[in-house]
C-alpha atoms as a PDB file:
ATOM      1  CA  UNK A   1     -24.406  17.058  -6.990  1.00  0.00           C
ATOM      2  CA  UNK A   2     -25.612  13.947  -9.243  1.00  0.00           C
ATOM      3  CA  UNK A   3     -24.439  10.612  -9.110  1.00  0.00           C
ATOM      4  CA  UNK A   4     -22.065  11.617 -12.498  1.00  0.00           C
ATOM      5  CA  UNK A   5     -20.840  14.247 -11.273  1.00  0.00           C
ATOM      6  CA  UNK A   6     -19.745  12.049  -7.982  1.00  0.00           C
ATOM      7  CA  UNK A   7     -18.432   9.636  -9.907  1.00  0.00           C
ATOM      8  CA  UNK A   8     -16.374  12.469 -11.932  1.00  0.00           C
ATOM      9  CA  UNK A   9     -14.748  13.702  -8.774  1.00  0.00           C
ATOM     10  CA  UNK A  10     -14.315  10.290  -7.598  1.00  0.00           C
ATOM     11  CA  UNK A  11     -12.323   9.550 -10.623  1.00  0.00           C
ATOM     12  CA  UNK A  12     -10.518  13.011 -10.640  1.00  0.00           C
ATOM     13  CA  UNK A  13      -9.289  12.812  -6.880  1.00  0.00           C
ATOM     14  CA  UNK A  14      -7.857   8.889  -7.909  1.00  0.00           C
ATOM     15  CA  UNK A  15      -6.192  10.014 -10.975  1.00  0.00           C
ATOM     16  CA  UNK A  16      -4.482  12.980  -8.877  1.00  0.00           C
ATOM     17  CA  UNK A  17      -3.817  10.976  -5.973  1.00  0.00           C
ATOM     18  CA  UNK A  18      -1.838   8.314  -8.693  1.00  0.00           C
ATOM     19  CA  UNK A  19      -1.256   9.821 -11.976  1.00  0.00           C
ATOM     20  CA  UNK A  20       2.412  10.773 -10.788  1.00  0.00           C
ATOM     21  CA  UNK A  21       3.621   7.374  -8.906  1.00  0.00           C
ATOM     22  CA  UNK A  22       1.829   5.640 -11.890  1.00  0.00           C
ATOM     23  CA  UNK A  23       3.649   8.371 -14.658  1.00  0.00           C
ATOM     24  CA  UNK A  24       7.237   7.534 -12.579  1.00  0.00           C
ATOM     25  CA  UNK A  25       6.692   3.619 -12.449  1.00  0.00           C
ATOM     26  CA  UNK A  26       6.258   3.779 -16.471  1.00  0.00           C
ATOM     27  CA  UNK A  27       8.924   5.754 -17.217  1.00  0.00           C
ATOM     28  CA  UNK A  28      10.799   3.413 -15.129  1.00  0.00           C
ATOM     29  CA  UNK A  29       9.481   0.691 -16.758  1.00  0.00           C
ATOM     30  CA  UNK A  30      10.149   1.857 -20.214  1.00  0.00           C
ATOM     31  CA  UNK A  31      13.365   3.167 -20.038  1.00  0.00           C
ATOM     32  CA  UNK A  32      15.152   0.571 -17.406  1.00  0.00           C
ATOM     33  CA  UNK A  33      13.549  -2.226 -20.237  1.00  0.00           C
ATOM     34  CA  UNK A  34      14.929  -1.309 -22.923  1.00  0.00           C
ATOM     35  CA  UNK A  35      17.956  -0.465 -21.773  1.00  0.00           C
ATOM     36  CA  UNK A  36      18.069  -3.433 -20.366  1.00  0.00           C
ATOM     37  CA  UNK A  37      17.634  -5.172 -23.960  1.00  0.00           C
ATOM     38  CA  UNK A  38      20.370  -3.193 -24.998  1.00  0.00           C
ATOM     39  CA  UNK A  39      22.779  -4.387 -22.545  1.00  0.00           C
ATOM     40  CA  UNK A  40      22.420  -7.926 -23.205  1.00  0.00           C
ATOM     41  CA  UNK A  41      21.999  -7.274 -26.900  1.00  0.00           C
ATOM     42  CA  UNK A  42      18.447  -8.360 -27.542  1.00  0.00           C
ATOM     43  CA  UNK A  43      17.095  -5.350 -28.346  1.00  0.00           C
ATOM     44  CA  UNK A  44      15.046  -4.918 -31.738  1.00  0.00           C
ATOM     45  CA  UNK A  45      16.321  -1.412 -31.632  1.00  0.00           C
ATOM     46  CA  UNK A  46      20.139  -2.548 -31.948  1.00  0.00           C
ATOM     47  CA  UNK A  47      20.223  -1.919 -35.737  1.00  0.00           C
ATOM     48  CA  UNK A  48      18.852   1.253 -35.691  1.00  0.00           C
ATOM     49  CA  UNK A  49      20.801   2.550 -33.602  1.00  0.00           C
ATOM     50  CA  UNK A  50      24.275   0.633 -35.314  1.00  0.00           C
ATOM     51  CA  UNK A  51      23.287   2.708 -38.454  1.00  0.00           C
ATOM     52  CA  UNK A  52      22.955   5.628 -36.604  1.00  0.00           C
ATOM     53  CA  UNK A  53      25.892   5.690 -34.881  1.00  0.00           C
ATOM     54  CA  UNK A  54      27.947   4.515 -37.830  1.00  0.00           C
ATOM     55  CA  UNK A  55      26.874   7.915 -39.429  1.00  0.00           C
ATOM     56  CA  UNK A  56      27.063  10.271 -36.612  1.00  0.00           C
ATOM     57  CA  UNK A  57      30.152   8.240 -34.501  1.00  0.00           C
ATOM     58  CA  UNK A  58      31.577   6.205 -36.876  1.00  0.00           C
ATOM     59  CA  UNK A  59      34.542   6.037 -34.706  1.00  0.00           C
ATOM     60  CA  UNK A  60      33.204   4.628 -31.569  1.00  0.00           C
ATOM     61  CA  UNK A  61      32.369   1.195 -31.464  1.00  0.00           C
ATOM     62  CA  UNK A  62      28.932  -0.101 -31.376  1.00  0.00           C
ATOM     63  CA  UNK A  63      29.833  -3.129 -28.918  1.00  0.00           C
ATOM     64  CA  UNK A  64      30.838  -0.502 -26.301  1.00  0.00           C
ATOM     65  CA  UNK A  65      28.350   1.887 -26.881  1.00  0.00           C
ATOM     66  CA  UNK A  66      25.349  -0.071 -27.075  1.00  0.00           C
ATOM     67  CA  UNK A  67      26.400  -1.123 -23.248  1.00  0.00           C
ATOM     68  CA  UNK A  68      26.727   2.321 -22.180  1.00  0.00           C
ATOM     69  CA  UNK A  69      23.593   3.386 -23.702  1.00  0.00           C
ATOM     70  CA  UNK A  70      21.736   1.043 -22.654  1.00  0.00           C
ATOM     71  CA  UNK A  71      23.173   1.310 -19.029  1.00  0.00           C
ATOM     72  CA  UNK A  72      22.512   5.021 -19.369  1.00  0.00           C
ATOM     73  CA  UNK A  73      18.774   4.336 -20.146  1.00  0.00           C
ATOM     74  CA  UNK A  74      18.740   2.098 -16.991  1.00  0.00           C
ATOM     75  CA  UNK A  75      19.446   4.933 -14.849  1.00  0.00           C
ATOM     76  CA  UNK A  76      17.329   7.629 -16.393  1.00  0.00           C
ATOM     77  CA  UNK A  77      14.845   4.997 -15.568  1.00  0.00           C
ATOM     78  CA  UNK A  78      15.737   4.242 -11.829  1.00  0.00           C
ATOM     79  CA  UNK A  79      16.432   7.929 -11.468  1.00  0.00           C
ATOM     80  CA  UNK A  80      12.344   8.447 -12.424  1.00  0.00           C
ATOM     81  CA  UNK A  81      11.624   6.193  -9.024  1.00  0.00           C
ATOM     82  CA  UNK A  82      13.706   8.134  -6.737  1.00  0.00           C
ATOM     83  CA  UNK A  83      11.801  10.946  -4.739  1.00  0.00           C
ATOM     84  CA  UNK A  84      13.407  14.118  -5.723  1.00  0.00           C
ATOM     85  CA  UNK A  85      15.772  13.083  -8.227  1.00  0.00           C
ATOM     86  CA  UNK A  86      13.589  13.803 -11.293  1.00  0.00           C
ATOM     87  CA  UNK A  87      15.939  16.670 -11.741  1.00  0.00           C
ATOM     88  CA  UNK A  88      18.803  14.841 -12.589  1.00  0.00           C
ATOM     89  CA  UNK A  89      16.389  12.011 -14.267  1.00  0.00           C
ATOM     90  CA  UNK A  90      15.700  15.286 -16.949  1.00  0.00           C
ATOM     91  CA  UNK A  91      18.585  16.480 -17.532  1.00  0.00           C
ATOM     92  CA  UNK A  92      19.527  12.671 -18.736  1.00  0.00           C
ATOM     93  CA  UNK A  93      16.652  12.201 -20.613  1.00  0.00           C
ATOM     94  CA  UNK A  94      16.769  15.697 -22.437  1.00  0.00           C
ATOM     95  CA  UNK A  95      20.025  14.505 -24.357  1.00  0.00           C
ATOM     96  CA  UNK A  96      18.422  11.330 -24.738  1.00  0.00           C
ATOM     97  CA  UNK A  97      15.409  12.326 -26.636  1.00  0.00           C
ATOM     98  CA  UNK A  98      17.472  14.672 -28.907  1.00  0.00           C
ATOM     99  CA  UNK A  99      19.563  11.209 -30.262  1.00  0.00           C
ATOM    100  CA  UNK A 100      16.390   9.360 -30.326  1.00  0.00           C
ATOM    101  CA  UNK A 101      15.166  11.443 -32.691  1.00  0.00           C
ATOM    102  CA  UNK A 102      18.312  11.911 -34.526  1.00  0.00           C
ATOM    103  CA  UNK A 103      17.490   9.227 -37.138  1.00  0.00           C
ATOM    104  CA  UNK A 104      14.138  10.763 -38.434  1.00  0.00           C
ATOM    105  CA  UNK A 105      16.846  14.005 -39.787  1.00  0.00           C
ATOM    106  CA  UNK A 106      20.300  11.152 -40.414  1.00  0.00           C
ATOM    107  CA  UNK A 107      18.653   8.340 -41.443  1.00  0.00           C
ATOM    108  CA  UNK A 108      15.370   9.101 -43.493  1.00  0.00           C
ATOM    109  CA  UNK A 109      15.026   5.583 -45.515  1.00  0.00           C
ATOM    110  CA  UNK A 110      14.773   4.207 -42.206  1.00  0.00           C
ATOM    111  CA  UNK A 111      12.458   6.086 -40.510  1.00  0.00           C
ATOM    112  CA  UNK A 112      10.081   7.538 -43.561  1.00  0.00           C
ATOM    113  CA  UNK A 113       8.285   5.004 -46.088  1.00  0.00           C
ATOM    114  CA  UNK A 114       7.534   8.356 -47.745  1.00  0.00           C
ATOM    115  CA  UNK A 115       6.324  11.954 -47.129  1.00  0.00           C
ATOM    116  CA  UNK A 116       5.311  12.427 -43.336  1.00  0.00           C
ATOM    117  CA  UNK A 117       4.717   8.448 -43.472  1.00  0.00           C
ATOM    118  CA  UNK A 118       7.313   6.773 -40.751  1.00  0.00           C
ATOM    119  CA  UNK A 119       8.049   3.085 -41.210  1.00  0.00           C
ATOM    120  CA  UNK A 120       7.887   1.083 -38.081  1.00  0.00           C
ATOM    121  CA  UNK A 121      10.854   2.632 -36.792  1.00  0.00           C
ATOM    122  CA  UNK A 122      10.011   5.862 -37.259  1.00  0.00           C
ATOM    123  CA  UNK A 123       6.879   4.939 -35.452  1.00  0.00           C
ATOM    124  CA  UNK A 124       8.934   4.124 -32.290  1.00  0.00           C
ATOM    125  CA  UNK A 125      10.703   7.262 -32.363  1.00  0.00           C
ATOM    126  CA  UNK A 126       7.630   9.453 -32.795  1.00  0.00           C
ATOM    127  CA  UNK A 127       6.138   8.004 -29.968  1.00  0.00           C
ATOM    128  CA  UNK A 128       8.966   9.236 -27.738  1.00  0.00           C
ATOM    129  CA  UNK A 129       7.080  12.339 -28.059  1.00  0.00           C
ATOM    130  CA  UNK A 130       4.422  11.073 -25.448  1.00  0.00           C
ATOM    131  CA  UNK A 131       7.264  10.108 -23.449  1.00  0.00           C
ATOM    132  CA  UNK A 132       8.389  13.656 -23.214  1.00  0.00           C
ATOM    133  CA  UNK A 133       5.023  15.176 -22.401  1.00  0.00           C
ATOM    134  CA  UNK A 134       4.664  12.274 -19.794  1.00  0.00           C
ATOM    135  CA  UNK A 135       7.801  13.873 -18.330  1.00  0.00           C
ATOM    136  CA  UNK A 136       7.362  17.133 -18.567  1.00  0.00           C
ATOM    137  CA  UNK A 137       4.477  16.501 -16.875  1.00  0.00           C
ATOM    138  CA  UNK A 138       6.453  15.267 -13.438  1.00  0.00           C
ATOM    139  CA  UNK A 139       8.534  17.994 -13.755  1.00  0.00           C
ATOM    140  CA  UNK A 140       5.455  21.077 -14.020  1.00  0.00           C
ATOM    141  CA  UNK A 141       4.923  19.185 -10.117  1.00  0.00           C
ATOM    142  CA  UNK A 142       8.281  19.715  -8.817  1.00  0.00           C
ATOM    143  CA  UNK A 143       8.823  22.884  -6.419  1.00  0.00           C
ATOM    144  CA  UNK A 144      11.224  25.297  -8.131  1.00  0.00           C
ATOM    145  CA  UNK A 145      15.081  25.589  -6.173  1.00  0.00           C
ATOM    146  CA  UNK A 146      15.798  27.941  -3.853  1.00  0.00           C
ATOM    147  CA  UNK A 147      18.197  30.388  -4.583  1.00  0.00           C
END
Protein backbone atom coordinates (compact mmCIF):
# COMPACT_ATOMS: atom_id res chain seq x y z
CA UNK A 1 0.00 0.00 0.00
CA UNK A 2 1.58 3.66 -0.55
CA UNK A 3 2.07 6.18 1.89
CA UNK A 4 -1.50 7.94 0.36
CA UNK A 5 -3.23 5.32 0.48
CA UNK A 6 -2.10 4.90 4.40
CA UNK A 7 -2.82 8.11 5.05
CA UNK A 8 -6.44 7.58 3.33
CA UNK A 9 -7.27 4.76 5.68
CA UNK A 10 -5.78 6.56 8.46
CA UNK A 11 -8.15 9.33 7.87
CA UNK A 12 -11.15 6.98 7.04
CA UNK A 13 -10.83 4.78 10.32
CA UNK A 14 -10.70 8.54 12.42
CA UNK A 15 -13.61 9.91 10.67
CA UNK A 16 -15.60 6.52 11.45
CA UNK A 17 -14.33 6.16 14.79
CA UNK A 18 -15.77 10.16 15.39
CA UNK A 19 -18.01 11.27 12.72
CA UNK A 20 -21.09 10.19 14.98
CA UNK A 21 -20.01 11.61 18.64
CA UNK A 22 -18.78 14.67 16.58
CA UNK A 23 -22.41 14.67 14.29
CA UNK A 24 -24.35 14.33 18.02
CA UNK A 25 -22.18 17.09 19.84
CA UNK A 26 -23.24 19.57 16.83
CA UNK A 27 -26.57 18.90 16.73
CA UNK A 28 -26.44 19.47 20.34
CA UNK A 29 -24.72 22.42 19.95
CA UNK A 30 -26.95 23.91 17.38
CA UNK A 31 -30.15 23.18 18.54
CA UNK A 32 -29.65 23.57 22.60
CA UNK A 33 -28.06 27.34 21.28
CA UNK A 34 -30.52 28.59 19.74
CA UNK A 35 -33.03 27.54 21.69
CA UNK A 36 -31.38 28.83 24.23
CA UNK A 37 -31.49 32.45 22.48
CA UNK A 38 -34.98 31.97 22.22
CA UNK A 39 -35.66 31.51 25.77
CA UNK A 40 -34.07 34.53 26.96
CA UNK A 41 -35.24 36.44 23.92
CA UNK A 42 -32.01 37.27 22.16
CA UNK A 43 -32.44 35.41 19.35
CA UNK A 44 -32.05 37.10 15.76
CA UNK A 45 -34.58 34.57 14.70
CA UNK A 46 -37.40 36.05 17.11
CA UNK A 47 -39.02 38.10 14.28
CA UNK A 48 -39.21 35.56 11.95
CA UNK A 49 -40.70 33.44 13.72
CA UNK A 50 -43.37 36.38 15.41
CA UNK A 51 -44.49 36.80 11.71
CA UNK A 52 -44.83 33.37 11.27
CA UNK A 53 -46.74 32.52 13.95
CA UNK A 54 -48.96 35.57 13.68
CA UNK A 55 -50.05 33.98 10.28
CA UNK A 56 -50.26 30.40 11.05
CA UNK A 57 -51.27 30.86 15.16
CA UNK A 58 -52.40 34.10 15.38
CA UNK A 59 -54.08 33.12 18.50
CA UNK A 60 -51.30 31.95 20.62
CA UNK A 61 -49.10 34.33 22.02
CA UNK A 62 -45.63 34.85 20.91
CA UNK A 63 -44.26 35.58 24.60
CA UNK A 64 -45.35 32.01 25.54
CA UNK A 65 -44.48 30.34 22.59
CA UNK A 66 -41.19 31.58 21.87
CA UNK A 67 -40.33 29.96 25.54
CA UNK A 68 -41.71 26.73 24.66
CA UNK A 69 -40.05 26.59 21.42
CA UNK A 70 -37.14 27.43 22.34
CA UNK A 71 -37.24 25.00 25.40
CA UNK A 72 -38.38 22.39 22.91
CA UNK A 73 -35.22 23.00 20.74
CA UNK A 74 -33.17 22.57 24.00
CA UNK A 75 -34.25 19.13 24.35
CA UNK A 76 -34.15 17.91 20.79
CA UNK A 77 -30.66 19.04 21.38
CA UNK A 78 -29.82 17.23 24.75
CA UNK A 79 -31.86 14.33 23.47
CA UNK A 80 -28.98 14.12 20.38
CA UNK A 81 -26.26 13.47 23.44
CA UNK A 82 -28.06 10.75 25.08
CA UNK A 83 -26.99 7.13 23.96
CA UNK A 84 -30.03 5.60 22.52
CA UNK A 85 -32.42 8.29 22.63
CA UNK A 86 -31.93 9.54 19.04
CA UNK A 87 -35.27 7.97 18.51
CA UNK A 88 -37.18 10.21 20.41
CA UNK A 89 -34.51 13.15 19.46
CA UNK A 90 -36.24 12.41 15.60
CA UNK A 91 -39.37 12.23 16.13
CA UNK A 92 -38.94 15.96 17.79
CA UNK A 93 -36.96 17.22 15.24
CA UNK A 94 -39.17 15.85 12.28
CA UNK A 95 -42.03 18.37 13.34
CA UNK A 96 -39.46 20.80 13.87
CA UNK A 97 -38.00 20.97 10.48
CA UNK A 98 -41.50 20.96 8.84
CA UNK A 99 -42.23 24.66 10.83
CA UNK A 100 -38.80 25.72 10.05
CA UNK A 101 -39.46 25.60 6.74
CA UNK A 102 -42.92 26.81 6.95
CA UNK A 103 -41.97 30.44 6.14
CA UNK A 104 -40.25 29.78 2.69
CA UNK A 105 -44.36 28.57 1.56
CA UNK A 106 -46.25 31.49 4.45
CA UNK A 107 -44.02 34.07 4.33
CA UNK A 108 -42.28 34.49 0.81
CA UNK A 109 -41.17 38.40 1.09
CA UNK A 110 -39.25 37.21 3.88
CA UNK A 111 -37.54 34.43 2.82
CA UNK A 112 -37.20 35.10 -1.25
CA UNK A 113 -35.46 38.45 -2.59
CA UNK A 114 -36.83 36.97 -5.83
CA UNK A 115 -37.14 33.75 -7.92
CA UNK A 116 -35.21 30.79 -6.16
CA UNK A 117 -33.06 33.76 -4.51
CA UNK A 118 -33.60 33.50 -0.44
CA UNK A 119 -32.80 36.63 1.54
CA UNK A 120 -30.75 36.03 4.59
CA UNK A 121 -33.47 34.36 6.24
CA UNK A 122 -34.30 32.18 3.81
CA UNK A 123 -30.67 31.32 3.83
CA UNK A 124 -30.97 30.06 7.46
CA UNK A 125 -33.82 27.98 6.74
CA UNK A 126 -32.33 26.29 3.68
CA UNK A 127 -29.50 25.33 5.53
CA UNK A 128 -31.65 23.27 7.90
CA UNK A 129 -31.50 20.96 5.08
CA UNK A 130 -27.85 19.88 6.07
CA UNK A 131 -29.15 19.59 9.42
CA UNK A 132 -31.53 16.93 8.35
CA UNK A 133 -29.08 14.89 6.31
CA UNK A 134 -26.66 15.28 9.37
CA UNK A 135 -29.48 13.48 11.20
CA UNK A 136 -30.58 11.17 9.12
CA UNK A 137 -27.32 10.19 9.05
CA UNK A 138 -27.29 9.06 13.04
CA UNK A 139 -30.31 7.48 12.53
CA UNK A 140 -29.13 5.02 9.12
CA UNK A 141 -26.56 3.79 12.43
CA UNK A 142 -29.17 2.91 14.82
CA UNK A 143 -30.17 -0.96 15.08
CA UNK A 144 -33.79 -1.35 13.97
CA UNK A 145 -36.49 -2.43 17.19
CA UNK A 146 -37.31 -5.63 17.91
CA UNK A 147 -40.62 -6.69 17.44
Amino acid sequence: MTSLGRIDHSIIRFLKKYSRPLARAALFVVFFWFGALKVLMASPANPLVANLLEKALPFISFSNFIIVFGVYEMIIGILFLIPHAERAALALLIPHMIATFLPLILLPTIAWQSFLIPTMEGQYIIKNLAIMALAFSIAAKLHPLES
